[in-house]
PDB file of N, CA and C in Angstrom:
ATOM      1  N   UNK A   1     -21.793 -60.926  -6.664  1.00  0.00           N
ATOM      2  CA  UNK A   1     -22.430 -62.213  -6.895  1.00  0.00           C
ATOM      3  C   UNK A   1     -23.367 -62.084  -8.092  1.00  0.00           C
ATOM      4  N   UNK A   2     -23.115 -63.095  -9.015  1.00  0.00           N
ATOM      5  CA  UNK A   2     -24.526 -62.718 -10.332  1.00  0.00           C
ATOM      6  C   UNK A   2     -25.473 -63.374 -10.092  1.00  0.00           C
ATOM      7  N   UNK A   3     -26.768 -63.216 -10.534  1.00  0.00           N
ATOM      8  CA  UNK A   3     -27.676 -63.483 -10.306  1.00  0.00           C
ATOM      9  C   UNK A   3     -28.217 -64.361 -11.520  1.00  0.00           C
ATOM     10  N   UNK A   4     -28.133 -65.452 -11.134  1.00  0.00           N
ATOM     11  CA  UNK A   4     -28.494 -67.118 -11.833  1.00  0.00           C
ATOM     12  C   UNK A   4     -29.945 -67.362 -12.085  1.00  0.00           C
ATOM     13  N   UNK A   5     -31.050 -66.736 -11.553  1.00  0.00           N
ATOM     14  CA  UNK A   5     -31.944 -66.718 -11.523  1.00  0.00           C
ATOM     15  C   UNK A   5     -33.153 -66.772 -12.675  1.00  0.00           C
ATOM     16  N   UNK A   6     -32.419 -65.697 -13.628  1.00  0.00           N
ATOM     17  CA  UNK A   6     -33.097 -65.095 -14.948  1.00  0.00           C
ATOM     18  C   UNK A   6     -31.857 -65.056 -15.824  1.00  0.00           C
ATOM     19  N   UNK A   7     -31.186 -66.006 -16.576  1.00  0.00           N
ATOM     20  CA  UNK A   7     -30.170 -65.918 -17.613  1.00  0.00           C
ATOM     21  C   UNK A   7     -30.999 -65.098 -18.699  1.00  0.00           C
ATOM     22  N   UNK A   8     -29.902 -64.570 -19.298  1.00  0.00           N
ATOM     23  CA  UNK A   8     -30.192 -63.520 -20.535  1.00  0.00           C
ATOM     24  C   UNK A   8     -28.804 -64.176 -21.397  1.00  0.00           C
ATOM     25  N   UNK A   9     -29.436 -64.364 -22.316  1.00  0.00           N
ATOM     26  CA  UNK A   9     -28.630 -64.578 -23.471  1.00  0.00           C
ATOM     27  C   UNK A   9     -27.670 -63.744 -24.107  1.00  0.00           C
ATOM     28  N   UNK A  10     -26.344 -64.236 -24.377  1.00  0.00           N
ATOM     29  CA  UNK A  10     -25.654 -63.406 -24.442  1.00  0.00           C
ATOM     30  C   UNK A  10     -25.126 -63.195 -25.836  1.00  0.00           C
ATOM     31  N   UNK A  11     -25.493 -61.846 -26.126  1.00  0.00           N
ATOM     32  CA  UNK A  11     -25.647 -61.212 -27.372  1.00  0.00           C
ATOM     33  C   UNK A  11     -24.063 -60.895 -27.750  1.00  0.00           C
ATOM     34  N   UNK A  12     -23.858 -60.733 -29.259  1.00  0.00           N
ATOM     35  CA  UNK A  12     -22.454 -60.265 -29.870  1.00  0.00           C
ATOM     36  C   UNK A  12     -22.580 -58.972 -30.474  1.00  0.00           C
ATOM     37  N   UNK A  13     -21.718 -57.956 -30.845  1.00  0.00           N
ATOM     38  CA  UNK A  13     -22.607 -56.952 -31.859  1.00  0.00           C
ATOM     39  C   UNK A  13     -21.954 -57.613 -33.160  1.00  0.00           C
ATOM     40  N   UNK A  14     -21.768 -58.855 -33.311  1.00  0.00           N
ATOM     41  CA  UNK A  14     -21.211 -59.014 -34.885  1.00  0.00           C
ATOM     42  C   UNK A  14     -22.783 -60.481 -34.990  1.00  0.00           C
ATOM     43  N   UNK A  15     -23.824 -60.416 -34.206  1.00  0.00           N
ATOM     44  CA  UNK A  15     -24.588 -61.097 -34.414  1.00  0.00           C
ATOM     45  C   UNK A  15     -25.237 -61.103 -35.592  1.00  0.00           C
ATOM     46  N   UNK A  16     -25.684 -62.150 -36.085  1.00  0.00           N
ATOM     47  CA  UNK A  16     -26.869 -61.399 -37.557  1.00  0.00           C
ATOM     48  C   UNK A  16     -27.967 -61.257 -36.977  1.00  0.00           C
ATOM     49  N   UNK A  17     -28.783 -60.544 -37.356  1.00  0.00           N
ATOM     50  CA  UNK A  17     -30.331 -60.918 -37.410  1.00  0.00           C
ATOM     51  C   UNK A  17     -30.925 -61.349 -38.594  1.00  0.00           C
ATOM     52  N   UNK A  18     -31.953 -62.163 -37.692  1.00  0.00           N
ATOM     53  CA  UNK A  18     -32.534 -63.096 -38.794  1.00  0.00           C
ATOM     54  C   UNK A  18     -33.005 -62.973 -39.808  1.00  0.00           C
ATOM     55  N   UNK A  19     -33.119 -61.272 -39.887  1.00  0.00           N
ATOM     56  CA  UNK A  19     -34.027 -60.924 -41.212  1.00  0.00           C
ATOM     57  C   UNK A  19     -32.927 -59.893 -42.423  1.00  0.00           C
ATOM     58  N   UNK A  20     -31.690 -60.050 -41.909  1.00  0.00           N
ATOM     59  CA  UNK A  20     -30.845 -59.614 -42.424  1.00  0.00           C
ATOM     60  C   UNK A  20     -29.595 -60.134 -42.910  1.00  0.00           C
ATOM     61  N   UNK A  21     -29.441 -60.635 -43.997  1.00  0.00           N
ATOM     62  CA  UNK A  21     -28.318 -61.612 -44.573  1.00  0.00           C
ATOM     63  C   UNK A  21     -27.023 -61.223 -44.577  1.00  0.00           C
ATOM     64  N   UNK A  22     -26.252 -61.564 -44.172  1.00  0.00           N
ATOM     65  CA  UNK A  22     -24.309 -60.865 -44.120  1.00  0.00           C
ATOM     66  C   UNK A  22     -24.210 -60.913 -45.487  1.00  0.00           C
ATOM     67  N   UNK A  23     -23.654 -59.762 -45.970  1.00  0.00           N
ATOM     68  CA  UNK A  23     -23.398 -59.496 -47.384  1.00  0.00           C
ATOM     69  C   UNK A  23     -22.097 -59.523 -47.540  1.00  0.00           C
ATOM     70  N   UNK A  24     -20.885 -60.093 -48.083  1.00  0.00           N
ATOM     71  CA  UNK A  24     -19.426 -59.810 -48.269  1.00  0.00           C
ATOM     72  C   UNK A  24     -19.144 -59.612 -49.587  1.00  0.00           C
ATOM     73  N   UNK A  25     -18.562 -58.362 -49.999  1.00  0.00           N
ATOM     74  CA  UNK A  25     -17.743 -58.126 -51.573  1.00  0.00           C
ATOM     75  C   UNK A  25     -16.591 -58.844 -51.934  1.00  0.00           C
ATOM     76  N   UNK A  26     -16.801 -59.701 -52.708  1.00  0.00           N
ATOM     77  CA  UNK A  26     -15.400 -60.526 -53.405  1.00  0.00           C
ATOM     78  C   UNK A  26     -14.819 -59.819 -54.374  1.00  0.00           C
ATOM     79  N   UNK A  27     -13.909 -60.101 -55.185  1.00  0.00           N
ATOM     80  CA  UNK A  27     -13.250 -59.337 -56.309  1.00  0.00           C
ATOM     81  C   UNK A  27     -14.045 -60.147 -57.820  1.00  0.00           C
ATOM     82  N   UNK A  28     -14.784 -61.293 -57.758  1.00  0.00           N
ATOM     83  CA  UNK A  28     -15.451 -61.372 -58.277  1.00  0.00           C
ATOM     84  C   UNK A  28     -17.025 -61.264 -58.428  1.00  0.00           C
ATOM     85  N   UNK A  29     -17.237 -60.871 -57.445  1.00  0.00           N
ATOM     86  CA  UNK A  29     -19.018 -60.343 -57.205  1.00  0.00           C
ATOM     87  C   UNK A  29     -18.943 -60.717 -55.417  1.00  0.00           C
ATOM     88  N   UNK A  30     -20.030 -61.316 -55.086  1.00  0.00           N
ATOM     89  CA  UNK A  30     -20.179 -61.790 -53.521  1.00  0.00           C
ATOM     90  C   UNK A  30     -21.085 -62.553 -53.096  1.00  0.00           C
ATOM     91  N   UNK A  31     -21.184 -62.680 -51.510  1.00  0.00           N
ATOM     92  CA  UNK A  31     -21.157 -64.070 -51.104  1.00  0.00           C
ATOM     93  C   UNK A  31     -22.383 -63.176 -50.299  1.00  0.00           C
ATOM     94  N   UNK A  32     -23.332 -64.189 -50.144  1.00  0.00           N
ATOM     95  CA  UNK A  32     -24.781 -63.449 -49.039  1.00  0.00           C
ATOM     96  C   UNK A  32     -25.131 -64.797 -48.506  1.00  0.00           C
ATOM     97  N   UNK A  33     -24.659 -64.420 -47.092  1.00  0.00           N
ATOM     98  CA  UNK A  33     -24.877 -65.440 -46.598  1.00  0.00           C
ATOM     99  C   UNK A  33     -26.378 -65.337 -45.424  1.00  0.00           C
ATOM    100  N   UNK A  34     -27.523 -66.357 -45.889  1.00  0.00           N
ATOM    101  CA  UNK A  34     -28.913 -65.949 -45.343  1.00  0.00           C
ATOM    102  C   UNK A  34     -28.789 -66.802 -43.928  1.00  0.00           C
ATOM    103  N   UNK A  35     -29.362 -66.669 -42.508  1.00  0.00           N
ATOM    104  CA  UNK A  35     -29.196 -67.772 -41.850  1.00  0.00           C
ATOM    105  C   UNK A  35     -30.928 -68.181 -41.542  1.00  0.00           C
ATOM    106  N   UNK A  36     -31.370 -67.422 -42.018  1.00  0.00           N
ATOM    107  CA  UNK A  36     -32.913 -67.888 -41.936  1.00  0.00           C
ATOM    108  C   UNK A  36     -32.891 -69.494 -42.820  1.00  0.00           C
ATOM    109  N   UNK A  37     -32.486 -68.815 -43.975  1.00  0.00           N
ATOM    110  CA  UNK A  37     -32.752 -70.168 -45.047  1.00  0.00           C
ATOM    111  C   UNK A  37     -31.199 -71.016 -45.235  1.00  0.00           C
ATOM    112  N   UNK A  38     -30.422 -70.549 -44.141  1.00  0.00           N
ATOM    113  CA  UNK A  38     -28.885 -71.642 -43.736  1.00  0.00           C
ATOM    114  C   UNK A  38     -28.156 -71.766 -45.086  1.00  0.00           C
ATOM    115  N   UNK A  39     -28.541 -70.685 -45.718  1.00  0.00           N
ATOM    116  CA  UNK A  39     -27.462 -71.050 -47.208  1.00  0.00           C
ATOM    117  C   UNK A  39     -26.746 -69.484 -47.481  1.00  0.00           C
ATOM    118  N   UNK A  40     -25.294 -70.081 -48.465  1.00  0.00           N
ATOM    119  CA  UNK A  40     -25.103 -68.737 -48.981  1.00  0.00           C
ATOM    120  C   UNK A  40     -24.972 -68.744 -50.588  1.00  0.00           C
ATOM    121  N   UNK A  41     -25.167 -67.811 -51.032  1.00  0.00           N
ATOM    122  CA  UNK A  41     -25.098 -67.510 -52.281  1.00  0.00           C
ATOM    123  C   UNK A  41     -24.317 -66.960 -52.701  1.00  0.00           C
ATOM    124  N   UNK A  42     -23.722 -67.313 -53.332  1.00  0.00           N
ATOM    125  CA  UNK A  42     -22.443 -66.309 -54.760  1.00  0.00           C
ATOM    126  C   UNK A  42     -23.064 -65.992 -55.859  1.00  0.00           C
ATOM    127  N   UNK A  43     -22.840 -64.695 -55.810  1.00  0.00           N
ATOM    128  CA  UNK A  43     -23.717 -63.429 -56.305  1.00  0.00           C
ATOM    129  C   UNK A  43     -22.622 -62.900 -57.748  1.00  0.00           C
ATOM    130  N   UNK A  44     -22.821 -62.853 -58.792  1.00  0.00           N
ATOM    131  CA  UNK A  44     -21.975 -62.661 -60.210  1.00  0.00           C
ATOM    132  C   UNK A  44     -22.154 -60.832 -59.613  1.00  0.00           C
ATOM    133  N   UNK A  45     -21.041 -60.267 -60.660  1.00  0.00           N
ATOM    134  CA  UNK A  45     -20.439 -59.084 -60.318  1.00  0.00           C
ATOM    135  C   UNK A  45     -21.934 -58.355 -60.429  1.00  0.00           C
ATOM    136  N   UNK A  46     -22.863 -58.312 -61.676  1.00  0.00           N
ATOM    137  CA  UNK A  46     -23.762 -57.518 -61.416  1.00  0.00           C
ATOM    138  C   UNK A  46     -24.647 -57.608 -60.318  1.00  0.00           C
ATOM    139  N   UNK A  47     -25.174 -58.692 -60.179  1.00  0.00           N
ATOM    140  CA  UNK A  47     -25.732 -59.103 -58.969  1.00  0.00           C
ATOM    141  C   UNK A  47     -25.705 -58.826 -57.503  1.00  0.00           C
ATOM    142  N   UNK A  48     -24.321 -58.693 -57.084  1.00  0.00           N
ATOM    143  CA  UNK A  48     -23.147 -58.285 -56.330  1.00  0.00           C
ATOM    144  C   UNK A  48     -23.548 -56.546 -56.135  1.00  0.00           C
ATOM    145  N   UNK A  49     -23.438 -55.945 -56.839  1.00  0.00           N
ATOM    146  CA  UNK A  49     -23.519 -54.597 -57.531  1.00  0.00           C
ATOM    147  C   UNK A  49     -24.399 -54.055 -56.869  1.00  0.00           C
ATOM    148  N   UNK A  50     -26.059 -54.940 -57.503  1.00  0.00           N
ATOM    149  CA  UNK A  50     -27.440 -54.704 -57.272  1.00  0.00           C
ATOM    150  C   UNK A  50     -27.573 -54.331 -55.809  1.00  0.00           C
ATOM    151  N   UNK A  51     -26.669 -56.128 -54.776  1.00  0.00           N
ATOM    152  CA  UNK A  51     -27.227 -56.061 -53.720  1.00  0.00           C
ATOM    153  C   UNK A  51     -26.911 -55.351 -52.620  1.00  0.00           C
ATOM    154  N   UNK A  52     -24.899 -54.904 -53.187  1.00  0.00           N
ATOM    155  CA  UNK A  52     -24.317 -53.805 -52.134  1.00  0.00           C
ATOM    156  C   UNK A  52     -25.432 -52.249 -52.300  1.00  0.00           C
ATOM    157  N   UNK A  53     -25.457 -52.182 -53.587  1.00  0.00           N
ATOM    158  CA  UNK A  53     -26.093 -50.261 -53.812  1.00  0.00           C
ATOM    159  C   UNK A  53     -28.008 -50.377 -52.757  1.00  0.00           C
ATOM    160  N   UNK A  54     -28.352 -51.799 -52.921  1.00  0.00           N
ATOM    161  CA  UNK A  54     -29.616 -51.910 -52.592  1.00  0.00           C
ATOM    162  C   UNK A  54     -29.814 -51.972 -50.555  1.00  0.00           C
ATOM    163  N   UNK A  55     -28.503 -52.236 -50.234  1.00  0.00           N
ATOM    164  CA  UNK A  55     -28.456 -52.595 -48.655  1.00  0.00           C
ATOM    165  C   UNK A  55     -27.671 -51.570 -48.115  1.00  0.00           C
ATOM    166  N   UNK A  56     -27.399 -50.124 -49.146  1.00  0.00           N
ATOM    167  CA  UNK A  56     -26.522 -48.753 -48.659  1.00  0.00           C
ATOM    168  C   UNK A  56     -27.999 -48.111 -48.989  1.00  0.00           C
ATOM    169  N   UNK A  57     -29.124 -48.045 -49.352  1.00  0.00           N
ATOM    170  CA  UNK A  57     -30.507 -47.457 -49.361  1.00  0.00           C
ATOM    171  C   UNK A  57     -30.476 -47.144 -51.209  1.00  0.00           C
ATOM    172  N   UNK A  58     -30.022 -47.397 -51.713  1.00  0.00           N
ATOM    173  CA  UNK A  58     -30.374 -46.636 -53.298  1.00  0.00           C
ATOM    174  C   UNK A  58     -31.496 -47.565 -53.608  1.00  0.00           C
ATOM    175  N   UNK A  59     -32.049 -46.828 -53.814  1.00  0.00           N
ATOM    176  CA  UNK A  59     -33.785 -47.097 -54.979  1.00  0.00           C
ATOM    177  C   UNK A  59     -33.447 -47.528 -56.422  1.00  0.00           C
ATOM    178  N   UNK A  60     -34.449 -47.830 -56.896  1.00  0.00           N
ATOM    179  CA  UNK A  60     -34.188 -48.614 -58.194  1.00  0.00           C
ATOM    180  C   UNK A  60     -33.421 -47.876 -59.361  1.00  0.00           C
ATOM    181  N   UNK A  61     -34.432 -46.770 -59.425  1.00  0.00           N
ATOM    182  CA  UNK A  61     -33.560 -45.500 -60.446  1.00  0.00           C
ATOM    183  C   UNK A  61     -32.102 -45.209 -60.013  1.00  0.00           C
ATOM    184  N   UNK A  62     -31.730 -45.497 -58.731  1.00  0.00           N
ATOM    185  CA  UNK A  62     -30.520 -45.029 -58.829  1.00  0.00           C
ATOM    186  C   UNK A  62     -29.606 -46.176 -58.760  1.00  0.00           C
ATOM    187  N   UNK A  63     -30.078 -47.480 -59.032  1.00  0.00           N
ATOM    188  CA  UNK A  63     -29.573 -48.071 -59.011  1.00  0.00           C
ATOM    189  C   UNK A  63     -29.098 -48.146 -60.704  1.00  0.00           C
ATOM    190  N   UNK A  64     -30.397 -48.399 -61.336  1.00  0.00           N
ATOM    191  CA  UNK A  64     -30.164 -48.258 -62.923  1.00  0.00           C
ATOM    192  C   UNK A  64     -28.992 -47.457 -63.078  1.00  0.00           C
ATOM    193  N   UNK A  65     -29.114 -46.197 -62.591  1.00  0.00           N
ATOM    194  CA  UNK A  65     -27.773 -45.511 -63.237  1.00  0.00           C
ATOM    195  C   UNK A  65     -26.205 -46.056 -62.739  1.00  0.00           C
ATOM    196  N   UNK A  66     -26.297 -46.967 -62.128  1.00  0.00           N
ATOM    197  CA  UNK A  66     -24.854 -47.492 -61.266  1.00  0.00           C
ATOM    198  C   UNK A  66     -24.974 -48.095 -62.509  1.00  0.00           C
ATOM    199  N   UNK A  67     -26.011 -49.062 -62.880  1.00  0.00           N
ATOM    200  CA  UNK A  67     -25.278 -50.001 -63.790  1.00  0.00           C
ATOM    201  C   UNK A  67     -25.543 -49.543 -65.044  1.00  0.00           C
ATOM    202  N   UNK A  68     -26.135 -48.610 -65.513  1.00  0.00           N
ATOM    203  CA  UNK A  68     -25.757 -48.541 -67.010  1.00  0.00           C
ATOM    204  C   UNK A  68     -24.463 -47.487 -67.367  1.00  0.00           C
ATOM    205  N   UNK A  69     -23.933 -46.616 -66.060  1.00  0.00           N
ATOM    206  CA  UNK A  69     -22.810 -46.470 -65.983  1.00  0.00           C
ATOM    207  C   UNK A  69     -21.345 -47.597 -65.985  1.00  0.00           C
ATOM    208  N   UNK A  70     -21.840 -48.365 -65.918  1.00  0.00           N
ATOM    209  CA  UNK A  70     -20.611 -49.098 -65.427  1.00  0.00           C
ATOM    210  C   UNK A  70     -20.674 -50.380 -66.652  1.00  0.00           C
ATOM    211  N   UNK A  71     -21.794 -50.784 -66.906  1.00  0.00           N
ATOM    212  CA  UNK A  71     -22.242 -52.181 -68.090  1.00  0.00           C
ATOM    213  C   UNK A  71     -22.783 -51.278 -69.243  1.00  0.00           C
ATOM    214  N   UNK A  72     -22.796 -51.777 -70.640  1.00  0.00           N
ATOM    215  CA  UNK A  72     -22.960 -51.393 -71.472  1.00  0.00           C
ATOM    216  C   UNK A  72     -24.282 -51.965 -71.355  1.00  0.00           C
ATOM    217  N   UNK A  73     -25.812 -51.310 -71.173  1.00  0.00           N
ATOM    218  CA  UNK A  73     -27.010 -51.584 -70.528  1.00  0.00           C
ATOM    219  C   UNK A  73     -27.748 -50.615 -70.990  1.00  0.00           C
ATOM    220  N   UNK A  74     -28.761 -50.960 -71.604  1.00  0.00           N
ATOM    221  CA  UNK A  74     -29.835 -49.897 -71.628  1.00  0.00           C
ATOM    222  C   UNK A  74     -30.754 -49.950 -70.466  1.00  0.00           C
ATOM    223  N   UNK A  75     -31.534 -48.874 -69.966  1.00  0.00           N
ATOM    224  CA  UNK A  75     -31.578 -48.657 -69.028  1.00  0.00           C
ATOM    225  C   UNK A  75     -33.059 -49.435 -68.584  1.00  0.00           C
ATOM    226  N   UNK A  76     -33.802 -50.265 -69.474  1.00  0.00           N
ATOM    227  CA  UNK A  76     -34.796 -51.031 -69.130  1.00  0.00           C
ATOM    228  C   UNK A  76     -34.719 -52.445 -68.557  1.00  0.00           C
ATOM    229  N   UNK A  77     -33.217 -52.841 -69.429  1.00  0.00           N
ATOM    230  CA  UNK A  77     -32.477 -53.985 -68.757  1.00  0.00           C
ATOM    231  C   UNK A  77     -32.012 -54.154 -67.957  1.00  0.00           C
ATOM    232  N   UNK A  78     -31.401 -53.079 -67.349  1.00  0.00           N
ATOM    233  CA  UNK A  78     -30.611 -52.464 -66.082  1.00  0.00           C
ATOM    234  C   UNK A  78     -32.207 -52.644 -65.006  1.00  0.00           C
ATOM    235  N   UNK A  79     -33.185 -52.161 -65.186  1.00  0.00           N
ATOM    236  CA  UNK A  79     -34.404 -51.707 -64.511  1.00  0.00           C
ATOM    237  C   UNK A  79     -34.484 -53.924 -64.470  1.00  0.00           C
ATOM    238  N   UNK A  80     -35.279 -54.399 -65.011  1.00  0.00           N
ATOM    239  CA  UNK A  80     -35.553 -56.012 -64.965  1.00  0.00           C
ATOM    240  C   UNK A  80     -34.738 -56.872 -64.464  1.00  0.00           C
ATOM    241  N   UNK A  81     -33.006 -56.512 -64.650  1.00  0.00           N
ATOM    242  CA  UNK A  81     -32.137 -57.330 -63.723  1.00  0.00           C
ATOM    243  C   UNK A  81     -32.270 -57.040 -62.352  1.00  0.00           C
ATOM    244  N   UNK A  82     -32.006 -55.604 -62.045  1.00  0.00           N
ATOM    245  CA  UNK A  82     -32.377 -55.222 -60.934  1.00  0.00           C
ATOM    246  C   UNK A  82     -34.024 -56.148 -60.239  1.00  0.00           C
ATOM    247  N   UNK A  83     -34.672 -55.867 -60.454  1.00  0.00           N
ATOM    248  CA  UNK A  83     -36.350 -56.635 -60.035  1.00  0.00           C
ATOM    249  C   UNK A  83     -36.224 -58.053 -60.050  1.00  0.00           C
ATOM    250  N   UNK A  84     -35.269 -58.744 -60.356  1.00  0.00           N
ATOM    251  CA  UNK A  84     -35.446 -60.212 -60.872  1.00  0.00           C
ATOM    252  C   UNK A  84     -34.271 -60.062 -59.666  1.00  0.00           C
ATOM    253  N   UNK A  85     -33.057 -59.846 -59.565  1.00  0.00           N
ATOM    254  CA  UNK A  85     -32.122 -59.821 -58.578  1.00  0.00           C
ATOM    255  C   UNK A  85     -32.901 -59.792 -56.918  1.00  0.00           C
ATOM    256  N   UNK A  86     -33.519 -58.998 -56.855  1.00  0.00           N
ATOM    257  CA  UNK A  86     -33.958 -58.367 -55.820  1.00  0.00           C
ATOM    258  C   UNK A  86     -35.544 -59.694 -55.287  1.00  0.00           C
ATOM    259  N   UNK A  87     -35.966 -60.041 -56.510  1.00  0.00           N
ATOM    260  CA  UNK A  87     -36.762 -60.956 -56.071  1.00  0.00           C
ATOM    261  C   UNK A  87     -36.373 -62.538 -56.116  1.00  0.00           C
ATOM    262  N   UNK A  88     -34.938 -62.848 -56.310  1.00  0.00           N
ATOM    263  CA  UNK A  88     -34.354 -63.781 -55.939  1.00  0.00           C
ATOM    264  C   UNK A  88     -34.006 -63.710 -54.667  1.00  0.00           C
ATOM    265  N   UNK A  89     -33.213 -62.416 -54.566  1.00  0.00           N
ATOM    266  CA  UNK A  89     -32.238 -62.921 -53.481  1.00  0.00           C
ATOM    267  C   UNK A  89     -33.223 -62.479 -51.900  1.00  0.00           C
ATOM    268  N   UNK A  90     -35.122 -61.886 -52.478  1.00  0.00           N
ATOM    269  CA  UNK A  90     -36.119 -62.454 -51.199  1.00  0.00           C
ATOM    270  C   UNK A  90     -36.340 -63.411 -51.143  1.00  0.00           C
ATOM    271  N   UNK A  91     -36.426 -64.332 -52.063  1.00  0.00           N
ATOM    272  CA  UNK A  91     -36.944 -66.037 -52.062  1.00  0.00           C
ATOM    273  C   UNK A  91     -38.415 -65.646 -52.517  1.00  0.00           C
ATOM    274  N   UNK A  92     -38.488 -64.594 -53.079  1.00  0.00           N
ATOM    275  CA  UNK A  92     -40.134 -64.572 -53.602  1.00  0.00           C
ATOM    276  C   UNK A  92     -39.923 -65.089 -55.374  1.00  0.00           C
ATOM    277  N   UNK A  93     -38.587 -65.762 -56.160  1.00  0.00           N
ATOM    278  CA  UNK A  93     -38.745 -65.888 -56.957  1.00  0.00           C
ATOM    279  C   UNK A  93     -38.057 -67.558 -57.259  1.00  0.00           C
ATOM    280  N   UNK A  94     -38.586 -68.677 -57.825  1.00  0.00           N
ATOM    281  CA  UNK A  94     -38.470 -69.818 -57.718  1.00  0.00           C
ATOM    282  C   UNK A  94     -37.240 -69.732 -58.690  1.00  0.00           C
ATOM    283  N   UNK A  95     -37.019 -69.470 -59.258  1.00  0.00           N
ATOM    284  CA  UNK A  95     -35.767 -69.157 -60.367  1.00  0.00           C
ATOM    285  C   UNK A  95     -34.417 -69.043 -59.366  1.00  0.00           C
TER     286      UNK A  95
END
């Protein structure tokens, strides 16, 4: 017999949490979909790039080197896309 008493909500493991946006790789960059702020974003290949290497743990420096390996980038530009990427896709940047 179950016990009706105290329902518990019933959890998925493909749930999001709220503070964590579903990230998907397209063949042209990707899609981040936030459910805090109910929107998703399509993310251009570098962008894309930034946010997979940034949500597998790489730090900024090692991020720089993904992309000035891969984009013809000097490595200060590589450093400012990265920071401008990263403070978009918190919502700490009105841009």
């Amino acid at each position: 017999m179950t016990d009706l008493s105290d329902p518990q909500p019933e959890t998925s493991s493909t749930e999001t949490s709220s503070t964590d946006p579903v990230f998907r790789r397209l063949v042209d960059g990707g899609l981040l979909y936030d459910a805090d702020r109910e929107c998703i974003h399509h993310l251009n290949e570098t962008v894309a790039l930034i946010c997979e290497h940034w949500r597998n743990g790489l730090v900024e420096e090692e991020i720089v080197k993904v992309l000035t390996s891969r984009f013809e980038v000097e490595d200060e530009a590589a450093r400012e896309q990265i920071r401008l990427a990263l403070k978009q896709l918190d919502g700490t940047d009105s841009a």
